[in-house]
Protein backbone atom coordinates (compact mmCIF):
# COMPACT_ATOMS: atom_id res chain seq x y z
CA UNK A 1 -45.32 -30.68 -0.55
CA UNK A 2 -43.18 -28.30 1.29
CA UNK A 3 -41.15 -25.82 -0.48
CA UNK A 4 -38.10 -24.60 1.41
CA UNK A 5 -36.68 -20.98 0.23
CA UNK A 6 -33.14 -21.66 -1.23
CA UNK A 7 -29.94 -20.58 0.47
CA UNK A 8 -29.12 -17.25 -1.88
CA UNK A 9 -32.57 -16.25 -0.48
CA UNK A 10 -31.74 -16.00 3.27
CA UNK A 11 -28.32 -14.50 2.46
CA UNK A 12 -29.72 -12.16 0.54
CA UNK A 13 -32.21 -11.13 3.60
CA UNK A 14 -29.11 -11.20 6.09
CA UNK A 15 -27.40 -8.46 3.36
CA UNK A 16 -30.37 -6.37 3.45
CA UNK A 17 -31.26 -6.19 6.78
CA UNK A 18 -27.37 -5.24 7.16
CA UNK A 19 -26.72 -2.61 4.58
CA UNK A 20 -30.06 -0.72 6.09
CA UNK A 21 -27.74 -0.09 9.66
CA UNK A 22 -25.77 2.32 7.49
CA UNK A 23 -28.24 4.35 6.40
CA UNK A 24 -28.62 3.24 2.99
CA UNK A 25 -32.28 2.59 1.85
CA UNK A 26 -33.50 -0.72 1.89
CA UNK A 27 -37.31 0.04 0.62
CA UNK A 28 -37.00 0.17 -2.97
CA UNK A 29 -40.23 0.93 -4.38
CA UNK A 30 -39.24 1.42 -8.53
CA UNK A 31 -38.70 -2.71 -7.97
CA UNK A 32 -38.64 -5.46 -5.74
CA UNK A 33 -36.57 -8.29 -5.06
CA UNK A 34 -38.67 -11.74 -5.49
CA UNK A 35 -38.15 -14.70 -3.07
CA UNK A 36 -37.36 -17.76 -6.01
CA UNK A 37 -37.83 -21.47 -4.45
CA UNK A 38 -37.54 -24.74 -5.34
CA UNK A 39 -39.55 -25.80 -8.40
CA UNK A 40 -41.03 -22.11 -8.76
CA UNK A 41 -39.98 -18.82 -10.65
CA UNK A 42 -37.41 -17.48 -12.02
CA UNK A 43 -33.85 -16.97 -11.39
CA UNK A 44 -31.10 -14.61 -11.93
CA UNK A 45 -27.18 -15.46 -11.72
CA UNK A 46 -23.71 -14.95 -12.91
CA UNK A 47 -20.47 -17.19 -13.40
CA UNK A 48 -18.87 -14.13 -12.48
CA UNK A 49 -20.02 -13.60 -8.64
CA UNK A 50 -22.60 -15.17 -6.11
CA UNK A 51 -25.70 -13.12 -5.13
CA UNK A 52 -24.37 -11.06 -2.27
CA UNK A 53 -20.79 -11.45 -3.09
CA UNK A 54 -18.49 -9.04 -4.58
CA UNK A 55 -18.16 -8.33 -7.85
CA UNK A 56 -14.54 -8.74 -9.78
CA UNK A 57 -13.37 -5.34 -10.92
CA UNK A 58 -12.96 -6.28 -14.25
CA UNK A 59 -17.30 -5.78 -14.34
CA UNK A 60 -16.35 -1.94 -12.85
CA UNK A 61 -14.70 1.39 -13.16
CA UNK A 62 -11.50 0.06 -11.98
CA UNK A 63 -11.23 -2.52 -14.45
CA UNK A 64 -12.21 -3.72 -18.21
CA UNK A 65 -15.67 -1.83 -17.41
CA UNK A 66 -17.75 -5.18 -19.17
CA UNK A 67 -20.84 -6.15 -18.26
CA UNK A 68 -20.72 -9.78 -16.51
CA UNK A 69 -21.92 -12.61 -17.98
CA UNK A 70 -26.02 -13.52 -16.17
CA UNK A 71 -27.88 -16.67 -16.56
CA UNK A 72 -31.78 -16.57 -16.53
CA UNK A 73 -33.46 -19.69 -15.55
CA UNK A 74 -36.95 -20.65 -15.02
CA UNK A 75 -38.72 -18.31 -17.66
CA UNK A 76 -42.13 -18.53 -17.15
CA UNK A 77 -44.85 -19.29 -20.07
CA UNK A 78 -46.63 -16.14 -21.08
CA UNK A 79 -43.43 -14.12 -21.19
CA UNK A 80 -42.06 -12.39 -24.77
CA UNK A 81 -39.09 -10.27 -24.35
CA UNK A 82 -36.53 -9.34 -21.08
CA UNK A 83 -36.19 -6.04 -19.18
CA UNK A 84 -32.72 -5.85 -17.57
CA UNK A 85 -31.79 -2.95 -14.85
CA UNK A 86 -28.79 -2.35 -12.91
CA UNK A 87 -28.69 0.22 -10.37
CA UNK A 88 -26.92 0.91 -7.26
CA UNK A 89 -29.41 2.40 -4.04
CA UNK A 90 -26.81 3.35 -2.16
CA UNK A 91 -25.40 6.48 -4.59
CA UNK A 92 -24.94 9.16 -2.47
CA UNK A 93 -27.45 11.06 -4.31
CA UNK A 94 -30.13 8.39 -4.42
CA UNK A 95 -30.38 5.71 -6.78
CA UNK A 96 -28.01 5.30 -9.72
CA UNK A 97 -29.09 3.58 -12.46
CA UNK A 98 -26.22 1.58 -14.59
CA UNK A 99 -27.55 -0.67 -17.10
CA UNK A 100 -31.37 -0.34 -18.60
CA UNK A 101 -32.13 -2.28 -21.81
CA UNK A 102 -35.11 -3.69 -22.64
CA UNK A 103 -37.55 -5.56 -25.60
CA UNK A 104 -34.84 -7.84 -25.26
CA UNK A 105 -35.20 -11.47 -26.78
CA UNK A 106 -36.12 -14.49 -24.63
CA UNK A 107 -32.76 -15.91 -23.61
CA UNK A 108 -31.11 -17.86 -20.90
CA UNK A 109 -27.76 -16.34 -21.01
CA UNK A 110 -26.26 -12.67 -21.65
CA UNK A 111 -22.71 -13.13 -22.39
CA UNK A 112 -20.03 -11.37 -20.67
CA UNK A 113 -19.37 -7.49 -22.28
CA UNK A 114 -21.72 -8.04 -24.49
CA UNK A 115 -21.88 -4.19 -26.26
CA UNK A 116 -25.88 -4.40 -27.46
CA UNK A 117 -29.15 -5.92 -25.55
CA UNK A 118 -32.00 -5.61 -27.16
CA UNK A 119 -33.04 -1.35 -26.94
CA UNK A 120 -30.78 0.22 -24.90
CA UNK A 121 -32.05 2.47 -22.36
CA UNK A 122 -30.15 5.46 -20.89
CA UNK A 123 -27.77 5.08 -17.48
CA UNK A 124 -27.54 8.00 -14.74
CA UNK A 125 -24.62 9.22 -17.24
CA UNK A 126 -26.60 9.58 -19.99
CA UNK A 127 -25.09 6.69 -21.91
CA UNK A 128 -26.91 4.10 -23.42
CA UNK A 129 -24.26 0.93 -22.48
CA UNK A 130 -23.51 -1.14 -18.89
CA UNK A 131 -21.53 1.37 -16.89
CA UNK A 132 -20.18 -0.97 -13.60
CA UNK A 133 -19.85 -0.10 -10.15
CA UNK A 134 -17.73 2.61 -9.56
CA UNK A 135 -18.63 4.13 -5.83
CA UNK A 136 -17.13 7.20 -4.27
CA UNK A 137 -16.40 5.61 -0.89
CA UNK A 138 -17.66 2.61 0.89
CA UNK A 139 -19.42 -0.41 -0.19
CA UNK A 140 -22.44 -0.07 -2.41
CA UNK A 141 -25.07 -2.75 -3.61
CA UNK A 142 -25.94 -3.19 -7.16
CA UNK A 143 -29.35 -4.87 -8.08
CA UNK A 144 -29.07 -7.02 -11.20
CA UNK A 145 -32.82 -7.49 -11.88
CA UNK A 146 -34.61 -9.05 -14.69
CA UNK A 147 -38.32 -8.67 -15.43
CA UNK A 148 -40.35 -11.47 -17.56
CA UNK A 149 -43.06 -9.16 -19.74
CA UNK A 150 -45.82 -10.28 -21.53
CA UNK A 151 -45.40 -8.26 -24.51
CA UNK A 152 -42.93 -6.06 -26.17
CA UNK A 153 -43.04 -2.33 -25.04
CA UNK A 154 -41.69 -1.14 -28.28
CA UNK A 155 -40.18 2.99 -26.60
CA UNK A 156 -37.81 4.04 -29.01
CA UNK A 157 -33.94 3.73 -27.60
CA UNK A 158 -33.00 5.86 -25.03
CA UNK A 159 -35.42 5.64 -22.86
CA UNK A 160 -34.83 6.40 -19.02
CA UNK A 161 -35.45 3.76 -16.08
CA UNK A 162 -38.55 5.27 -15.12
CA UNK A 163 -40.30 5.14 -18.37
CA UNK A 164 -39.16 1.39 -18.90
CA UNK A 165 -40.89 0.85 -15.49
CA UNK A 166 -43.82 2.78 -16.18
CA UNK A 167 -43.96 0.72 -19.35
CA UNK A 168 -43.96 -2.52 -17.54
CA UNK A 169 -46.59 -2.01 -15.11
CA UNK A 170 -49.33 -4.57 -15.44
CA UNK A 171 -47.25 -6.70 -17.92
CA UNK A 172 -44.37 -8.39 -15.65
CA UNK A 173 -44.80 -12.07 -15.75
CA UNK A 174 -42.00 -12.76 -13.35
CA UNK A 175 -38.98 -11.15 -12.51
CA UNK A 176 -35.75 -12.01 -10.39
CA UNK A 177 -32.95 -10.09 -8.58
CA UNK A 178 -29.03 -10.76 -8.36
CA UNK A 179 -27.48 -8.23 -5.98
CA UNK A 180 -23.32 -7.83 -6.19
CA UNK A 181 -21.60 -6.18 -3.83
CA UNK A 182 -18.85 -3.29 -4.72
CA UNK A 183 -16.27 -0.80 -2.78
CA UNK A 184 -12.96 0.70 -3.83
């Protein structure tokens, strides 16, 4: 049986390989982007946007500031709870992290501004809530990725991106990447 990668896959390689011509890192080594096909893994997406699209401003600083509404298909068997980060690689200052939650409950849909996930983690400002994209100049990615785990990891709220990952390490069952695409 041959298993052909899905279109969102190759677009997604096209945006990468073009957003690394502008000096922007493309080697993101706190997480990686995995290749879903046909019939295998799991699967990130939003009503809101396509993977590599733009997102509407009413998910950023310019507009409502909500998170968007994700879908989560394919959950594999083994997994107990969600991790969710949302960070932009392309900050000026090196990555900015938006959006960490985790321990959250198996689902297959995060509504659209939805104000609590699971335990929050804290965002490059220090906030514990979805901050969107809000760039200083140019066009910036944002990586909407969501890791399986195989157990809860039970940090108290608040904790940073890098624990959350540290936390994870070993225990991701699956995980899958949405990337939208922001300027102002």
């Amino acid at each position: 049986m041959l298993i052909r990668p899905r279109m969102p896959v190759a677009i997604l390689a096209a945006v990468l390989a073009v957003a690394g011509c502008g000096g922007s890192s493309v080697d993101r080594p706190e997480h990686t982007a995995v290749e879903t096909t046909e019939g295998t893994g799991m699967e990130l997406t939003s009503t809101a946007f396509e993977n590599a699209a733009r997102i509407p401003s009413q998910y950023t600083c310019d507009g409502a500031d909500i998170s968007p509404p994700l879908q989560v298909a394919g959950l594999p068997q083994g997994a107990t709870t969600l991790v969710l980060v949302v960070d932009d690689p392309d900050a000026p200052r090196g990555t900015w992290d938006h959006w960490v939650a985790y321990d959250i409950p198996l689902a297959t849909a995060i509504p659209e501004g939805v104000a609590a996930l699971g335990t929050p983690g804290v965002n490059s400002w220090g906030r514990t809530e979805y901050a969107g994209p809000c760039p200083p100049s140019g066009s910036h990615r944002y990586f909407f990725t969501v890791y399986a785990v195989d157990t809860p990891l039970g940090l108290p709220p608040g904790a940073t991106k890098a624990e959350v990952l540290a936390a994870i390490a070993g225990r991701v069952v699956a995980e899958a990447t949405l990337i939208g695409l922001y300027s102002r």
